[in-house]
Every structure is written in C-alpha cells, then in structure tokens.
PDB file of N, CA and C in Angstrom:
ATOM      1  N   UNK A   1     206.052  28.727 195.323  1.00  0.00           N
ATOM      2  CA  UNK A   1     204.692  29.186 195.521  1.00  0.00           C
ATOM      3  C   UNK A   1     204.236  28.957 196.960  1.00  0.00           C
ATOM      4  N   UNK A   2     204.711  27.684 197.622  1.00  0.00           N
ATOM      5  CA  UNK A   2     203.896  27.175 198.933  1.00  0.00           C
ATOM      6  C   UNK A   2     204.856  28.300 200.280  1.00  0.00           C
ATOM      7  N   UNK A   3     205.986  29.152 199.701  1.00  0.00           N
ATOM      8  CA  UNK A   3     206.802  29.828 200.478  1.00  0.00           C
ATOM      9  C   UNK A   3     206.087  31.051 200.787  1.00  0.00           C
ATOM     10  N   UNK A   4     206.205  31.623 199.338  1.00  0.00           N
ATOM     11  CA  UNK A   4     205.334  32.429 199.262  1.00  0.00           C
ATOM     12  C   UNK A   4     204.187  33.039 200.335  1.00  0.00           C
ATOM     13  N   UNK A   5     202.808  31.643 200.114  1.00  0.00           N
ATOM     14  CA  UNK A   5     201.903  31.662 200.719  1.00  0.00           C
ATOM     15  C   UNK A   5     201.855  31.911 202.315  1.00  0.00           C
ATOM     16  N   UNK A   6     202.895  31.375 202.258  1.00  0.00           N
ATOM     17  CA  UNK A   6     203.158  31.006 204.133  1.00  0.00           C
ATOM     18  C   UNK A   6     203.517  32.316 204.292  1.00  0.00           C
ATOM     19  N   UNK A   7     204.194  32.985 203.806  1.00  0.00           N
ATOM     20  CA  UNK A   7     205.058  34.324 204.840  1.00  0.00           C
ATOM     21  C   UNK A   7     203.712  35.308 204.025  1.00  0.00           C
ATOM     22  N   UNK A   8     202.671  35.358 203.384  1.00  0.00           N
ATOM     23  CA  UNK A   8     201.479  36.072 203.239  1.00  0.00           C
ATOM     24  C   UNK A   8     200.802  35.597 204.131  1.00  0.00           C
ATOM     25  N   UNK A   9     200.492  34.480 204.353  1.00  0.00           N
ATOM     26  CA  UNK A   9     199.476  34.286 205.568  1.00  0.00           C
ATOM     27  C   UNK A   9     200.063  34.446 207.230  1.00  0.00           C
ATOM     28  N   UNK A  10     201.277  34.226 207.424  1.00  0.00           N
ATOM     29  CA  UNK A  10     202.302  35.035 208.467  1.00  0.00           C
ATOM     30  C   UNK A  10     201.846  36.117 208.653  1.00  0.00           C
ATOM     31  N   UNK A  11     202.639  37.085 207.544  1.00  0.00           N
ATOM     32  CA  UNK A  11     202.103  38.725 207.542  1.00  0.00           C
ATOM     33  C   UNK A  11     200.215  39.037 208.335  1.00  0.00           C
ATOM     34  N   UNK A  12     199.554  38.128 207.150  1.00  0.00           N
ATOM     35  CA  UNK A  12     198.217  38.522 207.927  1.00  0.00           C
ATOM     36  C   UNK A  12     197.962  38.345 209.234  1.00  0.00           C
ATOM     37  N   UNK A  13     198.628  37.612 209.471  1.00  0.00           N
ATOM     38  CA  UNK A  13     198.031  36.657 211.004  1.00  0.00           C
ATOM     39  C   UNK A  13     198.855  37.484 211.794  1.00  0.00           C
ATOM     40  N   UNK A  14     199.762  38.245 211.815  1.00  0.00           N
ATOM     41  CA  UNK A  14     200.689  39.408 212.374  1.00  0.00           C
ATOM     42  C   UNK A  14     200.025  40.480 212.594  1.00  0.00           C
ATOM     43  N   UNK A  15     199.333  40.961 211.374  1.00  0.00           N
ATOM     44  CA  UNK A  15     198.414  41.956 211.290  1.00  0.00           C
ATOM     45  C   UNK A  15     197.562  41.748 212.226  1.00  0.00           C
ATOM     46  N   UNK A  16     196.569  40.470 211.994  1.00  0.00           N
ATOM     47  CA  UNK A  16     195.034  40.630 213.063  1.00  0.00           C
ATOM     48  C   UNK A  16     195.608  40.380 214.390  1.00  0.00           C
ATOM     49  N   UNK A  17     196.558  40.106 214.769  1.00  0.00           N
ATOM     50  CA  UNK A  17     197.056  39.627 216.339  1.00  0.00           C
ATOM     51  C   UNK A  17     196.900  41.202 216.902  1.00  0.00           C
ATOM     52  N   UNK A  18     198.622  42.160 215.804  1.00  0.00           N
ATOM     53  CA  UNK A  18     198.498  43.435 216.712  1.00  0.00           C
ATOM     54  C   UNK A  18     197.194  44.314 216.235  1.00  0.00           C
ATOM     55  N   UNK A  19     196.766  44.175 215.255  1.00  0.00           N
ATOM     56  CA  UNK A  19     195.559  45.250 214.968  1.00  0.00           C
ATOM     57  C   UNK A  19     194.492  44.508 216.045  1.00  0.00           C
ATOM     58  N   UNK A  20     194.612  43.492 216.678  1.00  0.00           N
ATOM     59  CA  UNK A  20     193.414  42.814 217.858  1.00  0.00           C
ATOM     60  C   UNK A  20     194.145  43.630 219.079  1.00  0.00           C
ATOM     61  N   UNK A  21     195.183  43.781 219.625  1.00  0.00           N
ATOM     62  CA  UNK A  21     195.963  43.989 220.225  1.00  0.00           C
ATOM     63  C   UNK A  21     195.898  45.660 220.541  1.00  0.00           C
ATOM     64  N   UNK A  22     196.092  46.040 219.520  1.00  0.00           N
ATOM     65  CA  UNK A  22     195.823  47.885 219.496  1.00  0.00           C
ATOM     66  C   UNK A  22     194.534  47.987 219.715  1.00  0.00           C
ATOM     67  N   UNK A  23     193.716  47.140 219.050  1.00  0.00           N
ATOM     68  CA  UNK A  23     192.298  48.184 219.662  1.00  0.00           C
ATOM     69  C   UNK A  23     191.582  47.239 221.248  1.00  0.00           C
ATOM     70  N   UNK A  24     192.257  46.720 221.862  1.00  0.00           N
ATOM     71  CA  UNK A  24     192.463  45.871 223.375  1.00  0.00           C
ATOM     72  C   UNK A  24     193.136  47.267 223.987  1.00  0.00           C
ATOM     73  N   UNK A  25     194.119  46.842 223.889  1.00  0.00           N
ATOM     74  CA  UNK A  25     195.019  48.224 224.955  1.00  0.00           C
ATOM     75  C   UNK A  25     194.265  49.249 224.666  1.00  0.00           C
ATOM     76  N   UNK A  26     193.671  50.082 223.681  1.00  0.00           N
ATOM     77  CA  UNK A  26     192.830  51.420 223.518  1.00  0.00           C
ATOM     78  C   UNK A  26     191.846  51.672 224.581  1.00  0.00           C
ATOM     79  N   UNK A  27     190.765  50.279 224.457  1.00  0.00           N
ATOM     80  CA  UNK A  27     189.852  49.888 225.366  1.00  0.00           C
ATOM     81  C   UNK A  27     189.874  49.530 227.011  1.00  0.00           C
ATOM     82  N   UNK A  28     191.488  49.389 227.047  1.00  0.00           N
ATOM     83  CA  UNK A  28     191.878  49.366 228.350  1.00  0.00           C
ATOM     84  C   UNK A  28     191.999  50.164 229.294  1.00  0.00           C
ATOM     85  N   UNK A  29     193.230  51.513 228.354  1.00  0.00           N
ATOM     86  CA  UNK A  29     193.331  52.253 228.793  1.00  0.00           C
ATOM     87  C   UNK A  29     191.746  53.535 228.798  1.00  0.00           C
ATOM     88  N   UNK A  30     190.792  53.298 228.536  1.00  0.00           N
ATOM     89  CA  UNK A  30     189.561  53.741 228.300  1.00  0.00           C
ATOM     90  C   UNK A  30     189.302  53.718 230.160  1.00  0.00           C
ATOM     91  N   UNK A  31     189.270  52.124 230.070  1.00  0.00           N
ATOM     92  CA  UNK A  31     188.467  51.738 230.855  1.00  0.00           C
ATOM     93  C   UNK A  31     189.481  51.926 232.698  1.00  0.00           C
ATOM     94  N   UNK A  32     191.058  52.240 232.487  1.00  0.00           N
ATOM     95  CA  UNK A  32     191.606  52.520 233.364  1.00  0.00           C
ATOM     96  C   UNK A  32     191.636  53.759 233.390  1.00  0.00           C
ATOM     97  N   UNK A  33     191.561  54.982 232.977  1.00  0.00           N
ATOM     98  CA  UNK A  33     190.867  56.597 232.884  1.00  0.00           C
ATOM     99  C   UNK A  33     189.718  56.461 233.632  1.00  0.00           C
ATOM    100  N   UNK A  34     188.949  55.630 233.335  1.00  0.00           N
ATOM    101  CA  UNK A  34     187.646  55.774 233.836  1.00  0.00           C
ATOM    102  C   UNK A  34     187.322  55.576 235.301  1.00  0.00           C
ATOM    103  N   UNK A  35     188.235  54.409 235.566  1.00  0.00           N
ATOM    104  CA  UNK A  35     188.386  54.325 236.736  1.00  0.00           C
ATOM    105  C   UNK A  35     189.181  55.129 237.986  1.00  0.00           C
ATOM    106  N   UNK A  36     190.413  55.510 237.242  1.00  0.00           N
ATOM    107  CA  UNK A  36     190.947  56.999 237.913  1.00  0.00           C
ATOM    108  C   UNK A  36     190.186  57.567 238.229  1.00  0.00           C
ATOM    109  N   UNK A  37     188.733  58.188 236.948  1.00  0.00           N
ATOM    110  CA  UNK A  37     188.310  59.832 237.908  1.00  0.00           C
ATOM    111  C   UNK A  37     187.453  59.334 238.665  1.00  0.00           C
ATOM    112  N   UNK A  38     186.998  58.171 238.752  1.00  0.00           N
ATOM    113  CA  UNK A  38     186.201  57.166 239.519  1.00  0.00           C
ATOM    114  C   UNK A  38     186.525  57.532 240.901  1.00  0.00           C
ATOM    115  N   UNK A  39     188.176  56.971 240.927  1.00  0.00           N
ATOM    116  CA  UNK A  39     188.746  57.033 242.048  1.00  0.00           C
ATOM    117  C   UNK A  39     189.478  59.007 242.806  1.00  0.00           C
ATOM    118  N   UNK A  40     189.248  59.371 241.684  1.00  0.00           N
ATOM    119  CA  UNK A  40     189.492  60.496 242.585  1.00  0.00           C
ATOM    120  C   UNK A  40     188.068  61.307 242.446  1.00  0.00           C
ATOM    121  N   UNK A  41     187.370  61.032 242.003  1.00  0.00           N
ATOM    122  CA  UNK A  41     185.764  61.679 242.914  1.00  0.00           C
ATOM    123  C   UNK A  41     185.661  61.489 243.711  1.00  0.00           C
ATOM    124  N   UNK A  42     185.582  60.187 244.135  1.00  0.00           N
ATOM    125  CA  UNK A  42     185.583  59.777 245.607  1.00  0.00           C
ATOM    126  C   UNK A  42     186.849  60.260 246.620  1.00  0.00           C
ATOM    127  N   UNK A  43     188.148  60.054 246.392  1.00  0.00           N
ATOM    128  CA  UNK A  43     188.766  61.018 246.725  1.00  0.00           C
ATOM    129  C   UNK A  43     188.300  62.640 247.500  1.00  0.00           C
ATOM    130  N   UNK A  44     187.707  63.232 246.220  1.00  0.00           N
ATOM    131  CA  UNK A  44     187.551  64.567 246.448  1.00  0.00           C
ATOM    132  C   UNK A  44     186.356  65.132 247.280  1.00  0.00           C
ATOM    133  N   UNK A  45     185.441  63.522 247.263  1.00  0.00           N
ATOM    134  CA  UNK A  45     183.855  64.023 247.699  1.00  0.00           C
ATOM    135  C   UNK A  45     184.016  62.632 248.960  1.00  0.00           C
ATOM    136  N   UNK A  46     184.850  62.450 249.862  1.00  0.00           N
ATOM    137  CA  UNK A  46     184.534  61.826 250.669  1.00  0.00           C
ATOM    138  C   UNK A  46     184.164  61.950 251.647  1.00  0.00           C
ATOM    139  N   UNK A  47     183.375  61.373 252.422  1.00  0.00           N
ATOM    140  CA  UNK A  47     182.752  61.793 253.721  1.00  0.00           C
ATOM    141  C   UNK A  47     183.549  62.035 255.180  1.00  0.00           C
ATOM    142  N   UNK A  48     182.992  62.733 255.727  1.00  0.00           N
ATOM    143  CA  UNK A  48     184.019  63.048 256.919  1.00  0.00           C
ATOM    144  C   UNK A  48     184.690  63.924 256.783  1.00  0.00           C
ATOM    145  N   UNK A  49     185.306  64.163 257.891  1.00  0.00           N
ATOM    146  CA  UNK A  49     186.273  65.447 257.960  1.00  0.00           C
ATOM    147  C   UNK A  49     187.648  65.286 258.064  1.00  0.00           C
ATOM    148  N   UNK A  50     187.944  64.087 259.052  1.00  0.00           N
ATOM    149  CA  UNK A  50     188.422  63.673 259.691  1.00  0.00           C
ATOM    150  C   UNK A  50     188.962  62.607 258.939  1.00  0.00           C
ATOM    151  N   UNK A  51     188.407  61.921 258.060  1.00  0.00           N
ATOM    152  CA  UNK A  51     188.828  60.680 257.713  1.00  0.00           C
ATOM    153  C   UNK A  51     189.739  60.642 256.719  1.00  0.00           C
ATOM    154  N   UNK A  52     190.621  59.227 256.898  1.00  0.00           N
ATOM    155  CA  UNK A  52     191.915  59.595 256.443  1.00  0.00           C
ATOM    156  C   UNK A  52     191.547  58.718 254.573  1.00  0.00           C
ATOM    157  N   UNK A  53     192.416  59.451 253.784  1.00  0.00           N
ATOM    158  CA  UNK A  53     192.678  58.428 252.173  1.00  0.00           C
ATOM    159  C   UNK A  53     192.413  57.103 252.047  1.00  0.00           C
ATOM    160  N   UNK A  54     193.268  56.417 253.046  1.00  0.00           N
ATOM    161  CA  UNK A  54     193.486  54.873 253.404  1.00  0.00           C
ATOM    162  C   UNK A  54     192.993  54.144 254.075  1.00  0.00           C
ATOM    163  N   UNK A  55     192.833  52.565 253.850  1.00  0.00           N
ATOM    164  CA  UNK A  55     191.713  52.114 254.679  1.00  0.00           C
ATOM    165  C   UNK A  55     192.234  51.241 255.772  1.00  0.00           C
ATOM    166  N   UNK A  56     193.993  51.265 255.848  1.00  0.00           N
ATOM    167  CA  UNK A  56     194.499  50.352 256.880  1.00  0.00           C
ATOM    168  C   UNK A  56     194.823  50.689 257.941  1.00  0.00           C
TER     169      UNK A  56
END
C-alpha cells in the first residue's frame, strides 16, 4: 500500500512540475514575440538616415 502511494504521489508531483513548466515556457515565449516586434519596430522606424543598426 505505502508503494503504491509513493509512485501516485510521484506521478502527481511530475504532473504539477511539467504542467507548471508548460504554461512558464508558453508565457515566455509570449513575452519573447513581444519583444521581437518590439525590437524590429524600432528597427523599421528608426531615426536618421544615416544611422547604422548597431550601437558599437
């Protein structure tokens, strides 16, 4: 019975790690999209004529 229990509460605790895990990376990659078109607006709408992509 106490075997049992353990590899059920294993399983769960497996579960909430990657089901915590999947909806983390979802939210990540959300939030790294976001920052892309972030970064290429600015890109596309930058000032100058002349001025170069890079800042070194």
């Amino acid at each position: 019975m106490e075997v049992s229990m353990g590899v059920v509460l294993l399983v769960l605790l497996l579960a909430l790690i990657f089901g915590g895990l999947g909806f983390a990376l979802h939210w990540l990659w959300i939030i790294a999209i976001v920052f892309f078109l972030a970064w290429l607006a600015g890109f596309a709408f930058r000032s100058g004529s002349g001025s170069r992509w890079y800042r070194w």
